[in-house]
PDB file of N, CA and C in Angstrom:
ATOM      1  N   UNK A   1      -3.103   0.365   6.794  1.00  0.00           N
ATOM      2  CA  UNK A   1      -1.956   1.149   6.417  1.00  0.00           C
ATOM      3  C   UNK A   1      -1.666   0.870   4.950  1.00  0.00           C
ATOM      4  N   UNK A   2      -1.222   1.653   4.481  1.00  0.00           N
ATOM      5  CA  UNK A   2      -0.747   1.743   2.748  1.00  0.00           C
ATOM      6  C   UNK A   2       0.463   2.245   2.774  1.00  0.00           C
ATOM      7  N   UNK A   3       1.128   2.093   1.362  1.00  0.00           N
ATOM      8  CA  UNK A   3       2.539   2.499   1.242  1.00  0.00           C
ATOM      9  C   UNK A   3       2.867   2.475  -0.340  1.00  0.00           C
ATOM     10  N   UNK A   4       3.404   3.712  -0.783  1.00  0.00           N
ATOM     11  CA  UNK A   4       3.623   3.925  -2.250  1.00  0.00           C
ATOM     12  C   UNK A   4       5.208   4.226  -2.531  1.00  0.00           C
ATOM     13  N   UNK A   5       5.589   3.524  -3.037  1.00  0.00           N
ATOM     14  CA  UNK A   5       7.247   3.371  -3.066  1.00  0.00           C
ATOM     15  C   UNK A   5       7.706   4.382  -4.574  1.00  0.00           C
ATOM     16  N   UNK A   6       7.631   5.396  -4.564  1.00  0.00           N
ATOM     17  CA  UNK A   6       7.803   6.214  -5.438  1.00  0.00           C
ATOM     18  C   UNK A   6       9.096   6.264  -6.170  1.00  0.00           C
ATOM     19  N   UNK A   7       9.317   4.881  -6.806  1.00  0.00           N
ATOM     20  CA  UNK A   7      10.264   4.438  -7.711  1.00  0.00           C
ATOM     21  C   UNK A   7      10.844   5.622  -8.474  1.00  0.00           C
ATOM     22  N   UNK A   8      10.755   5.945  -9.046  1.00  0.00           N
ATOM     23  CA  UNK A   8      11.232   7.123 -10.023  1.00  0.00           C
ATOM     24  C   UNK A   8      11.503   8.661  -9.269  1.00  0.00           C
ATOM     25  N   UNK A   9      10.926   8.800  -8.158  1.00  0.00           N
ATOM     26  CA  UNK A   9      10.841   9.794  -7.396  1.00  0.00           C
ATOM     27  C   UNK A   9      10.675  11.336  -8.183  1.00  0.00           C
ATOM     28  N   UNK A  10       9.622  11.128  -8.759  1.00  0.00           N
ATOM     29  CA  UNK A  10       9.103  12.682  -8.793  1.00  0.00           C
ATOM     30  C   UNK A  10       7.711  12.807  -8.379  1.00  0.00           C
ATOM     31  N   UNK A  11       7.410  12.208  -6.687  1.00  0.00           N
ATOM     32  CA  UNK A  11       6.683  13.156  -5.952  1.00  0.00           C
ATOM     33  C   UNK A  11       5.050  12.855  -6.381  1.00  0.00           C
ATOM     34  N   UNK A  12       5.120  11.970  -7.341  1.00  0.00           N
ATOM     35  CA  UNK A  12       3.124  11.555  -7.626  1.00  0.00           C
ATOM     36  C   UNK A  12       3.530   9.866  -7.917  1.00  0.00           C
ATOM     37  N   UNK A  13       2.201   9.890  -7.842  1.00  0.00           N
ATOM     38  CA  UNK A  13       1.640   8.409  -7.819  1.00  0.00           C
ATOM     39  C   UNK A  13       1.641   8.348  -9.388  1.00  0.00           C
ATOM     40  N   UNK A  14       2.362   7.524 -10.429  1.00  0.00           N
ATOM     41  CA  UNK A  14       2.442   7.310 -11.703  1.00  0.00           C
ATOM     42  C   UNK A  14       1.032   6.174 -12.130  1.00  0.00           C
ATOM     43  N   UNK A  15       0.242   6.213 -12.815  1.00  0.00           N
ATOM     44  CA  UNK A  15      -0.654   5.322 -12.717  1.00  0.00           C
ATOM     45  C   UNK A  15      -0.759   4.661 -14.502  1.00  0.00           C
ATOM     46  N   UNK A  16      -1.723   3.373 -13.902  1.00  0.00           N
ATOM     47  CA  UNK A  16      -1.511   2.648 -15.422  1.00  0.00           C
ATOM     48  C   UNK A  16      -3.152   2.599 -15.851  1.00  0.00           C
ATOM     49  N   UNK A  17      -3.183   1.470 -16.255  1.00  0.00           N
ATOM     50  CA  UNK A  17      -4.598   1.274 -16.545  1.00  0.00           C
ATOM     51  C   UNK A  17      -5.519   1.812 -15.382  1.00  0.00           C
ATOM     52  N   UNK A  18      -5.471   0.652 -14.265  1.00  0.00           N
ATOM     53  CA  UNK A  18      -5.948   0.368 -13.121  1.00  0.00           C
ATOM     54  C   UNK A  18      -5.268   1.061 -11.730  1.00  0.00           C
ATOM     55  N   UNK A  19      -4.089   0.513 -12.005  1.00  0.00           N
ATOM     56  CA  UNK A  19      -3.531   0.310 -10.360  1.00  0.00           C
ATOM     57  C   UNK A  19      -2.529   1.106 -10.900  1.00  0.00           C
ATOM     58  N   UNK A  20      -2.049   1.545  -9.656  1.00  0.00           N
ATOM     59  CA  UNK A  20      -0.221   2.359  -9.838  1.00  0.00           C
ATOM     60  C   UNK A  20       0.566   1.941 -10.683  1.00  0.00           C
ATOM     61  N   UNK A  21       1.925   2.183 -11.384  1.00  0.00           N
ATOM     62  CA  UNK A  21       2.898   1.523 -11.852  1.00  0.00           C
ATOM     63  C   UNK A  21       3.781   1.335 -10.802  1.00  0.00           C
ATOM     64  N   UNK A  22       4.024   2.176 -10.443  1.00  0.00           N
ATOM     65  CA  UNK A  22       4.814   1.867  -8.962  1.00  0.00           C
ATOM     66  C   UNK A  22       4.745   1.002  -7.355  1.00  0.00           C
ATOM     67  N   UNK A  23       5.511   0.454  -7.097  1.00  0.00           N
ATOM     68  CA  UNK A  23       4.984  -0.491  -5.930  1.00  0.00           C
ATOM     69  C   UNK A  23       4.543   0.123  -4.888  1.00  0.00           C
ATOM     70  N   UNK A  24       3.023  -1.026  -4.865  1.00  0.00           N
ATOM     71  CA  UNK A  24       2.000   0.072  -3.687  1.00  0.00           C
ATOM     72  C   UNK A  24       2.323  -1.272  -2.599  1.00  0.00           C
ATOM     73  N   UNK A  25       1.456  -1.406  -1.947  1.00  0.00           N
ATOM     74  CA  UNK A  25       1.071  -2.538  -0.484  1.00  0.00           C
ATOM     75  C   UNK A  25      -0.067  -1.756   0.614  1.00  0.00           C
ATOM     76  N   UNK A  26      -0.482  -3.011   0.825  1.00  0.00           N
ATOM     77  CA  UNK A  26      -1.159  -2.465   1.774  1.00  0.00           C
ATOM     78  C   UNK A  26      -1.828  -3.322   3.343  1.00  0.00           C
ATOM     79  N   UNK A  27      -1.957  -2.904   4.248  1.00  0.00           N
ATOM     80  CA  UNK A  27      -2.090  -4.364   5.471  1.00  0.00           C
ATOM     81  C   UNK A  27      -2.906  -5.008   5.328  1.00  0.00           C
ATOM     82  N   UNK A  28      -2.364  -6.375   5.588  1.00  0.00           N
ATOM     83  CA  UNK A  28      -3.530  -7.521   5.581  1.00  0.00           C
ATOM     84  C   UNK A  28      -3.591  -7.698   4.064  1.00  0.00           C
ATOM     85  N   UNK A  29      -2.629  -7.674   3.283  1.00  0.00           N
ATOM     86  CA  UNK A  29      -2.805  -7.973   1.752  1.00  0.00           C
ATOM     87  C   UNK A  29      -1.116  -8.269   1.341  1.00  0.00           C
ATOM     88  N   UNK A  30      -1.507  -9.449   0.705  1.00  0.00           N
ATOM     89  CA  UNK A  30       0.110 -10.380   0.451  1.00  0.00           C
ATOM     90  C   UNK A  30      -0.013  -9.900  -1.470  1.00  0.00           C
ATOM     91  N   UNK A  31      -0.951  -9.793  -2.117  1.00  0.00           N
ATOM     92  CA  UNK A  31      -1.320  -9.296  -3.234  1.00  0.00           C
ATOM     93  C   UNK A  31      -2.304  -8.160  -3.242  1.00  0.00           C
ATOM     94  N   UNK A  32      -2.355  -7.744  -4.901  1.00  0.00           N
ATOM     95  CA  UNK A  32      -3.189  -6.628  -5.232  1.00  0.00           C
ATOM     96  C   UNK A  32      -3.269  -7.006  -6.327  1.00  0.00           C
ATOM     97  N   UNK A  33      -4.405  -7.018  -7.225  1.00  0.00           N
ATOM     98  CA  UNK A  33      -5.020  -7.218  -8.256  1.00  0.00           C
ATOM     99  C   UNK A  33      -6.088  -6.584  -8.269  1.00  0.00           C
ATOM    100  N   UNK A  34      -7.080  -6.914  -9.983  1.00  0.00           N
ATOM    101  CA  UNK A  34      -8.295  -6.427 -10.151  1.00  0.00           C
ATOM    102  C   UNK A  34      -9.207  -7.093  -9.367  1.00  0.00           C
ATOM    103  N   UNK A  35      -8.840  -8.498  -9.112  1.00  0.00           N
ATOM    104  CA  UNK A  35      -9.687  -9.360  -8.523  1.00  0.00           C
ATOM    105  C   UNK A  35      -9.953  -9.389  -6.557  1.00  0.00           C
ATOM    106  N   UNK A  36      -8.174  -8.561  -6.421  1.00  0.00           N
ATOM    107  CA  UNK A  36      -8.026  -8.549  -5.356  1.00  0.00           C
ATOM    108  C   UNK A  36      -7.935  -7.079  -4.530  1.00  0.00           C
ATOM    109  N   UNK A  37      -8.684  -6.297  -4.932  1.00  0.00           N
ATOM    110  CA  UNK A  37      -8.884  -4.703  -4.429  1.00  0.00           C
ATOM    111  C   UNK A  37      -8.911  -4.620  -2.974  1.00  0.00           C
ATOM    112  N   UNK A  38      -7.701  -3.805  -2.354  1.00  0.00           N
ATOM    113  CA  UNK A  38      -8.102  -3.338  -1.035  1.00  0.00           C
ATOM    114  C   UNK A  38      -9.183  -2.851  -0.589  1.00  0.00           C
ATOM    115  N   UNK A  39      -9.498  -2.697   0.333  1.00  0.00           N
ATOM    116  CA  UNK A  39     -10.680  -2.280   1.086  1.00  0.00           C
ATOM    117  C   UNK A  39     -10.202  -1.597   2.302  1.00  0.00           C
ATOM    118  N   UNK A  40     -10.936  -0.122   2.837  1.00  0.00           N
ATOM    119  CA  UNK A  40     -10.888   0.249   4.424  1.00  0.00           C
ATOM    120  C   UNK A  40     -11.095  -0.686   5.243  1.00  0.00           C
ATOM    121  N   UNK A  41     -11.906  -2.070   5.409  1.00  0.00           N
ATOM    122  CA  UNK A  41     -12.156  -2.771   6.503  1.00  0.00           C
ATOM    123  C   UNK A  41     -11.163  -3.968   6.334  1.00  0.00           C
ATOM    124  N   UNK A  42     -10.730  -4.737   5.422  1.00  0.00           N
ATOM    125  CA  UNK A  42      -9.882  -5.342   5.162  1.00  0.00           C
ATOM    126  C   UNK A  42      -8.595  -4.989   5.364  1.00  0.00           C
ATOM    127  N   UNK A  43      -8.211  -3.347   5.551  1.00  0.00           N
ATOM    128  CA  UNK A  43      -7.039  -3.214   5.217  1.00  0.00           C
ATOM    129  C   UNK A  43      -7.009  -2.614   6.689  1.00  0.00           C
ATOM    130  N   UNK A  44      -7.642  -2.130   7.358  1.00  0.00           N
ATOM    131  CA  UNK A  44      -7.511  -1.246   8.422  1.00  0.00           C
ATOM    132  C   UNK A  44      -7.486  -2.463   9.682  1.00  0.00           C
ATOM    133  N   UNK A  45      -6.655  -1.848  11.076  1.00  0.00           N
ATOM    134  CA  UNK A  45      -6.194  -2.229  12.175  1.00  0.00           C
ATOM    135  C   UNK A  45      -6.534  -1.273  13.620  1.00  0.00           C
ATOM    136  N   UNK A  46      -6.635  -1.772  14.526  1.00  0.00           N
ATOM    137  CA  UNK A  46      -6.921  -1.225  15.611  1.00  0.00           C
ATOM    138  C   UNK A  46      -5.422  -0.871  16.580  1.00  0.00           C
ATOM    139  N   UNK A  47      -5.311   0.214  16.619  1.00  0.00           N
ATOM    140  CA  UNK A  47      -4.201   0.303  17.547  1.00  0.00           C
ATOM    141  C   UNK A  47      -4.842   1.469  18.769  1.00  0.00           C
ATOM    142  N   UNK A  48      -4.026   0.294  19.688  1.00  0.00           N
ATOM    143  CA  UNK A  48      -4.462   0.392  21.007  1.00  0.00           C
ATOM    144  C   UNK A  48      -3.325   1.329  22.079  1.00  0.00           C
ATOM    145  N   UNK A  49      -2.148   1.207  21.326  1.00  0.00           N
ATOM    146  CA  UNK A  49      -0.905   2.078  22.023  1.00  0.00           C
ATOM    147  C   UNK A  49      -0.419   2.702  21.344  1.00  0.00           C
ATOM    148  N   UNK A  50       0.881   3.653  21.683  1.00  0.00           N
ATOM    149  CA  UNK A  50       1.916   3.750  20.905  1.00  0.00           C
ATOM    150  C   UNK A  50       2.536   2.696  20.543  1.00  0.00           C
ATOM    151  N   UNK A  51       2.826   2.766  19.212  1.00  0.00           N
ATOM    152  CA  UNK A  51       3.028   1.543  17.742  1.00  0.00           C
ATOM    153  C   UNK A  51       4.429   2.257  16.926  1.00  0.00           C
ATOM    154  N   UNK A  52       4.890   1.691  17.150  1.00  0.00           N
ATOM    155  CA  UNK A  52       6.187   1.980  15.908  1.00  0.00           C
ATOM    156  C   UNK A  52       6.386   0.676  15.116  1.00  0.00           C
ATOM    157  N   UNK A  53       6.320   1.099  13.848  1.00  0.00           N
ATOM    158  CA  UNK A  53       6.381  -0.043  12.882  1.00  0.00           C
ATOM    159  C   UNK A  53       7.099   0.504  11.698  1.00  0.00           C
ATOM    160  N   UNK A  54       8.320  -0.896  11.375  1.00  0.00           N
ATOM    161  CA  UNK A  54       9.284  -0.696  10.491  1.00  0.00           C
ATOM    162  C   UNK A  54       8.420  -1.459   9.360  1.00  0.00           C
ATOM    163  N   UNK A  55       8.987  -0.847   8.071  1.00  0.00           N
ATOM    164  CA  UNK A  55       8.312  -1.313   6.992  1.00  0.00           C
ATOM    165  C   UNK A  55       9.707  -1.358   6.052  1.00  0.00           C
ATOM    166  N   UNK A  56       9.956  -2.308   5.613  1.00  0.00           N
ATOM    167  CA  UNK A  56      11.230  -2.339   4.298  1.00  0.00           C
ATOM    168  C   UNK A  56      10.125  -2.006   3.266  1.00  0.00           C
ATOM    169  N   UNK A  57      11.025  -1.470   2.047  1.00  0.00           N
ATOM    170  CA  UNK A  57      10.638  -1.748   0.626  1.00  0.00           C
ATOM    171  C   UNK A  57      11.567  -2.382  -0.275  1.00  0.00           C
ATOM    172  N   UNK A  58      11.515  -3.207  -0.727  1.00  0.00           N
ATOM    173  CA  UNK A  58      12.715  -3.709  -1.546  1.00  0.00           C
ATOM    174  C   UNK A  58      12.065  -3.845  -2.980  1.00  0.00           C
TER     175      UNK A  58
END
């Protein structure tokens, strides 16, 4: 799962060099860096039921 907190709120992903300017996240990742790039297999989960999941952004 991923999540883009669209700080400024006009509706796109604002980007910098590399990575977003805006706060991203993603599962199974406490950081994000150059060193530390998500991945589909790293980041991805198996769900087996119906799942409801709360996510804050602060």
């Amino acid at each position: 799962m991923n999540i883009l907190h669209d700080e400024n709120g006009n509706g796109k992903i604002d980007k910098g060099l590399f990575l977003p300017k805006e706060g991203i996240g993603f599962s199974n990742y406490n950081t994000i860096g150059l060193g530390n790039r998500p991945n589909f297999r790293k980041a991805s989960f198996e769900v087996e039921q119906d799942l409801r999941i709360r996510v804050q952004v602060v």
